[in-house]
C-alpha atoms as a PDB file:
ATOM      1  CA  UNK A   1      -9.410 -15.441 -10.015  1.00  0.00           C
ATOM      2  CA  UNK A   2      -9.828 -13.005  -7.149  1.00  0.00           C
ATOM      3  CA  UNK A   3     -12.408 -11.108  -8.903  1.00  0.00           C
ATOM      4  CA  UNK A   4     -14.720 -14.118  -8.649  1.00  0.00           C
ATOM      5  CA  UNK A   5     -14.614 -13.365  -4.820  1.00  0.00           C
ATOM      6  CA  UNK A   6     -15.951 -10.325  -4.421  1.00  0.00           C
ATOM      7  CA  UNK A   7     -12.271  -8.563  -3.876  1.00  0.00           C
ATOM      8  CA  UNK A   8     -12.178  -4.592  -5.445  1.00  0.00           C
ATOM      9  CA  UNK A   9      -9.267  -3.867  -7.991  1.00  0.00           C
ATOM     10  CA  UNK A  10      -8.187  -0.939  -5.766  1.00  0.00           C
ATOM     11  CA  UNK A  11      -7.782  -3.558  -3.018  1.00  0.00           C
ATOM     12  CA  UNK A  12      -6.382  -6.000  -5.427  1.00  0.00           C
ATOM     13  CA  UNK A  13      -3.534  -3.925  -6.549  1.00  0.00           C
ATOM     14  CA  UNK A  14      -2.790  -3.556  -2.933  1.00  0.00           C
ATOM     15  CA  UNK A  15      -2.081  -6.913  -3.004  1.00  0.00           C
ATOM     16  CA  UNK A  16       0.204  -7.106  -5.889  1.00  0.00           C
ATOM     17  CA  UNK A  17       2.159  -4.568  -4.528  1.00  0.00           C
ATOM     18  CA  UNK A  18       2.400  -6.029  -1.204  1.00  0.00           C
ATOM     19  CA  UNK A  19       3.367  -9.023  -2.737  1.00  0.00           C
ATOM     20  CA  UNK A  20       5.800  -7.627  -5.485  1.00  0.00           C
ATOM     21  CA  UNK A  21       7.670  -5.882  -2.523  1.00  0.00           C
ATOM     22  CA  UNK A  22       7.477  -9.065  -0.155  1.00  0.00           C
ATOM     23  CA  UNK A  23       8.464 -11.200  -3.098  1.00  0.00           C
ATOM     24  CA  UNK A  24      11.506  -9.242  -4.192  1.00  0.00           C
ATOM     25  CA  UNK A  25      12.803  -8.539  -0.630  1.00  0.00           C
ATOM     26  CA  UNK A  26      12.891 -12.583   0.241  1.00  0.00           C
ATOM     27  CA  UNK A  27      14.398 -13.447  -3.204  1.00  0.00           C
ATOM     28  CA  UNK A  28      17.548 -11.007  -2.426  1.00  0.00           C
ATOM     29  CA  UNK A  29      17.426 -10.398   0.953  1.00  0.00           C
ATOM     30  CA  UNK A  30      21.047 -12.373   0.797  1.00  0.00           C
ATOM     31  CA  UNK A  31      22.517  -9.502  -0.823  1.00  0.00           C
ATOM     32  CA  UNK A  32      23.308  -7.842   2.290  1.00  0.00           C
ATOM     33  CA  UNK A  33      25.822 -10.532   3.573  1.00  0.00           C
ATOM     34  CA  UNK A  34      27.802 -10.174   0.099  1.00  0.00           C
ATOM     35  CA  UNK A  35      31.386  -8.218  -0.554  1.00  0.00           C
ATOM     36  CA  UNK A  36      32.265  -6.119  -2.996  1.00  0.00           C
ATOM     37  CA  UNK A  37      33.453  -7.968  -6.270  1.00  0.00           C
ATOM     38  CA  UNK A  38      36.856  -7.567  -7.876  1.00  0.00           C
ATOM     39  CA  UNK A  39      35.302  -6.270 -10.997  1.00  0.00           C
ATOM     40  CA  UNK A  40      34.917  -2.601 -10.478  1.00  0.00           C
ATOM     41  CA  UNK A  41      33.991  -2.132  -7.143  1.00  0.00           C
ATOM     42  CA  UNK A  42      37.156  -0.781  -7.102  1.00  0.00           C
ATOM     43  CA  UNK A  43      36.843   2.023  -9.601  1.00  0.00           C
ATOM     44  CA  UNK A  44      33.418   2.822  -7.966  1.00  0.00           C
ATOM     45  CA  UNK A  45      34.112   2.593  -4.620  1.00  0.00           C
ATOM     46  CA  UNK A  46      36.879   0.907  -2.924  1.00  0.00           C
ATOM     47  CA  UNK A  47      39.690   3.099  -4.359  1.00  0.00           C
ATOM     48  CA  UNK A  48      37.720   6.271  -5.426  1.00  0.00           C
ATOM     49  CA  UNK A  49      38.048   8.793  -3.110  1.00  0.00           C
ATOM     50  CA  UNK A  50      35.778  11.180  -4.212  1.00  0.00           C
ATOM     51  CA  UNK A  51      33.260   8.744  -3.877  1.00  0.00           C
ATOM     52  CA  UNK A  52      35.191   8.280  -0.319  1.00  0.00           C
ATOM     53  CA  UNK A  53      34.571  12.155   0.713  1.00  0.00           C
ATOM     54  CA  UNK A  54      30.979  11.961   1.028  1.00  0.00           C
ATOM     55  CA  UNK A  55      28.180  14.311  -0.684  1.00  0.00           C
ATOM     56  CA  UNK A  56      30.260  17.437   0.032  1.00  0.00           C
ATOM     57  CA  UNK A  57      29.942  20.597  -2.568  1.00  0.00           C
ATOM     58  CA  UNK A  58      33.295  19.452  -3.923  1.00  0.00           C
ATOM     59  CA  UNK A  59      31.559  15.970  -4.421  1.00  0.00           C
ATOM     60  CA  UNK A  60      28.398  17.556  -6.557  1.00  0.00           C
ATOM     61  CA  UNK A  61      31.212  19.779  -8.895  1.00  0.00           C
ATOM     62  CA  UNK A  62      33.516  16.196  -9.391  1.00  0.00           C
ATOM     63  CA  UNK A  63      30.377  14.289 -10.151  1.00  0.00           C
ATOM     64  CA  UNK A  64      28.609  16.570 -13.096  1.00  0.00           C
ATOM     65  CA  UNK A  65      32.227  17.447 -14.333  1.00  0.00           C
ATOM     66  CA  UNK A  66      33.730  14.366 -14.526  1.00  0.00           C
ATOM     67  CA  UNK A  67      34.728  11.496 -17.273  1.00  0.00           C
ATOM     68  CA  UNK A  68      36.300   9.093 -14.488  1.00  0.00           C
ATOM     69  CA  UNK A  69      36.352   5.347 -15.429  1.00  0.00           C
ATOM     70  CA  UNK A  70      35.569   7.084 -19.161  1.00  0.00           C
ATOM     71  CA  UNK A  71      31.913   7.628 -18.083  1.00  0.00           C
ATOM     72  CA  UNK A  72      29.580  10.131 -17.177  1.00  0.00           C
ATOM     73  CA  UNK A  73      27.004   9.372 -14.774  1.00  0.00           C
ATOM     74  CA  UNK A  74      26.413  12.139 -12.313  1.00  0.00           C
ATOM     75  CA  UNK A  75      23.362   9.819 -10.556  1.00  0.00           C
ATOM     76  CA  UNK A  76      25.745   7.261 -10.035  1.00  0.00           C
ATOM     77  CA  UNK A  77      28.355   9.146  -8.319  1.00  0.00           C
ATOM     78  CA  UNK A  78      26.028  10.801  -5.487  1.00  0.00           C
ATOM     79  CA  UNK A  79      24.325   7.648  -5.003  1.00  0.00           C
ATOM     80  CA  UNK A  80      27.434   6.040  -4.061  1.00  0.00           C
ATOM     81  CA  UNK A  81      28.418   9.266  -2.119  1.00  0.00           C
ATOM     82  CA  UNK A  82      25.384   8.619  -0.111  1.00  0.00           C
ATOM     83  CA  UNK A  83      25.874   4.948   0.336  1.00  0.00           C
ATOM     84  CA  UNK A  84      29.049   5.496   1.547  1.00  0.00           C
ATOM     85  CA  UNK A  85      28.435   8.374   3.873  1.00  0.00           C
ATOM     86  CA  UNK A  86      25.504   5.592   5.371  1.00  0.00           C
ATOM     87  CA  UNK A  87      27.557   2.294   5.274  1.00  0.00           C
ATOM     88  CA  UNK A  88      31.407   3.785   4.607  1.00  0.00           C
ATOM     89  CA  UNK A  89      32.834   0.590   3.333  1.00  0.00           C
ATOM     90  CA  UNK A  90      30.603  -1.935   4.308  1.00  0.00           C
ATOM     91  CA  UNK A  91      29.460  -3.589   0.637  1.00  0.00           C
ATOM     92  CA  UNK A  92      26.189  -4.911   2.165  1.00  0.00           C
ATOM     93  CA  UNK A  93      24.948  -1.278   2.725  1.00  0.00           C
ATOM     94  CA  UNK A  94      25.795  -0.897  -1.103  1.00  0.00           C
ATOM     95  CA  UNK A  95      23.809  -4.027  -2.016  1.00  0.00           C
ATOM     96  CA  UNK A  96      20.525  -3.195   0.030  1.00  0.00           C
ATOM     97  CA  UNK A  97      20.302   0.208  -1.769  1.00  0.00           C
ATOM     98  CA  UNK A  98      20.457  -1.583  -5.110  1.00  0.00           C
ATOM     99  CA  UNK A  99      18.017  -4.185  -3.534  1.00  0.00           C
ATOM    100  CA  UNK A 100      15.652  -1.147  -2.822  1.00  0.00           C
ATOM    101  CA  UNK A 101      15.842   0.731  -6.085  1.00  0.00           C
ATOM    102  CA  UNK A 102      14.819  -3.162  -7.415  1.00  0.00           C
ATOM    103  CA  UNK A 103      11.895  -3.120  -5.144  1.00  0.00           C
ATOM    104  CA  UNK A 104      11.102   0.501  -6.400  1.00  0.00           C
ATOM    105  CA  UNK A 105      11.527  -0.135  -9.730  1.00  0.00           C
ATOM    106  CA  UNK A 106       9.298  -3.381  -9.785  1.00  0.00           C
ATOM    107  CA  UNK A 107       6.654  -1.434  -8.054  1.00  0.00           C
ATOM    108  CA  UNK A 108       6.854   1.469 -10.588  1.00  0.00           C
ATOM    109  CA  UNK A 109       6.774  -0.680 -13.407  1.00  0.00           C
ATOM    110  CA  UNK A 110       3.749  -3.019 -12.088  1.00  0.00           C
ATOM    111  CA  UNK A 111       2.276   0.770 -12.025  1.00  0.00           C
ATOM    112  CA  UNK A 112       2.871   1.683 -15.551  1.00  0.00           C
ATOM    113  CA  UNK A 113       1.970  -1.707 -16.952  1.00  0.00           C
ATOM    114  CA  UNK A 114      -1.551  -2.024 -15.258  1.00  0.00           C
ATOM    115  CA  UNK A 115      -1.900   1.785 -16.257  1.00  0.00           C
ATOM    116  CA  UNK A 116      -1.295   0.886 -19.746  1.00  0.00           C
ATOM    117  CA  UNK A 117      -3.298  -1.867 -20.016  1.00  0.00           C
ATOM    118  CA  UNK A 118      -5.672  -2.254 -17.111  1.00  0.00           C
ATOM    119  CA  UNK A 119      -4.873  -5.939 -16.628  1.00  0.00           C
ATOM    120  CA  UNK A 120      -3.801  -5.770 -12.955  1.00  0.00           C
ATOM    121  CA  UNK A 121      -2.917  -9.765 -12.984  1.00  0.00           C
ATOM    122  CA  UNK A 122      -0.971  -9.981 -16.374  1.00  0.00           C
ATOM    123  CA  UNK A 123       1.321  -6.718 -15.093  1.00  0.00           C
ATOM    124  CA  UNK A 124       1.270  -8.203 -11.759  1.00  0.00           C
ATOM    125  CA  UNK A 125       3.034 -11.690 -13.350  1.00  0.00           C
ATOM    126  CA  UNK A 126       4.970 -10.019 -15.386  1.00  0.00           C
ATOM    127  CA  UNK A 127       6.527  -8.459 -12.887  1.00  0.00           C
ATOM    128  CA  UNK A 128       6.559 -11.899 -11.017  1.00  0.00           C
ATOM    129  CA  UNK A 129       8.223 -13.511 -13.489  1.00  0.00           C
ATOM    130  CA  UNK A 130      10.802 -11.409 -14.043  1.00  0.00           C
ATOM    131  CA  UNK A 131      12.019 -11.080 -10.466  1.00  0.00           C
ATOM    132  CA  UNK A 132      12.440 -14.420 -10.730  1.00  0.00           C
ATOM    133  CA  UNK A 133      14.184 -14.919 -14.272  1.00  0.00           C
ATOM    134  CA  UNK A 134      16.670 -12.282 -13.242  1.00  0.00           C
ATOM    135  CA  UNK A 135      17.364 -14.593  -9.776  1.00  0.00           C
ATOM    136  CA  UNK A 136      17.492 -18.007 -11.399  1.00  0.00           C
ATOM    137  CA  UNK A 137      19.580 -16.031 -14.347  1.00  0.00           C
ATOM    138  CA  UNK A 138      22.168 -15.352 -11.488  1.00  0.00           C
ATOM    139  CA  UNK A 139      21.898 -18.820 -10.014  1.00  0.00           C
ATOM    140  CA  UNK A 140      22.016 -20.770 -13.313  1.00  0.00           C
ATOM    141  CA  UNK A 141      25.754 -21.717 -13.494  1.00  0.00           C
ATOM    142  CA  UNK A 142      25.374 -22.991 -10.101  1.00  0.00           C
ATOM    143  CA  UNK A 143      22.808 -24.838 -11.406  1.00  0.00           C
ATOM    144  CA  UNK A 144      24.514 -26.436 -14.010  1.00  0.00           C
ATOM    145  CA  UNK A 145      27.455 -27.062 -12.485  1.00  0.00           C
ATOM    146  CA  UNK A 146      28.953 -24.196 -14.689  1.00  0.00           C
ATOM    147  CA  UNK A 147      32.308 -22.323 -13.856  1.00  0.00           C
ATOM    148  CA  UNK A 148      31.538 -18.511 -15.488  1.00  0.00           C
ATOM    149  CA  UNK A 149      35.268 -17.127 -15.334  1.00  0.00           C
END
């Protein structure tokens, strides 16, 4: 389609990430203005206070040592150290990281899949399309009049 107007691919994937980023960023944008859920938020955040101490040297030891909530995820725990020493315990802050690292990770993967292939519009709807799957996913039993409990 574009290539029949004279448009180069590098300026082409330009576009698709422009419009990958754009794109994601207006689909979620509402994340911001939402709380933390009573599923475990709680564990996470709200009532973990090493996750309330900030990145401190004590912080880096609990999170490569530790099995709390029976996991071990090291990444997690300074991400959430970091969130809180930006936002403290304001769950939008949380939720516009996470809407970031879903930017990121839509641009890396348009990336990889037009490296792999060399079909810039076929990775650049596939990324598309599943932006958009994953927000009508959330929105479906609001859709259907649907109670998920």
């Amino acid at each position: 389609m574009l290539n029949k107007i004279n448009i180069n691919s590098k300026k082409q994937i330009l576009i698709v990430y422009i419009v990958l980023a754009v794109v994601t960023l207006a689909v979620f944008w509402q994340v911001n203005q939402y709380d933390f859920i009573n599923f475990d938020d709680h564990v996470y955040v709200t009532e973990n206070s090493h996750i309330q101490s900030g990145i401190t040297l004590d912080g880096f030891r609990w999170a490569f040592s530790t099995r709390y909530a029976n996991l071990w995820n090291p990444l997690v725990w300074l991400s959430l150290m970091f969130d809180y020493q930006l936002h403290g315990l304001n769950a939008g802050g949380y939720h516009l990281t996470n809407l970031i690292l879903h930017v990121m990770s839509a641009l890396l993967l348009f990336w990889l899949f037009n490296r792999m292939t060399g079909a810039i519009w076929k990775s650049a709807l596939s990324r598309l399309f599943s932006r958009f799957t994953r927000f009508m996913w959330n929105r479906l039993p609001g859709l259907l009049n649907v109670r998920m409990s």
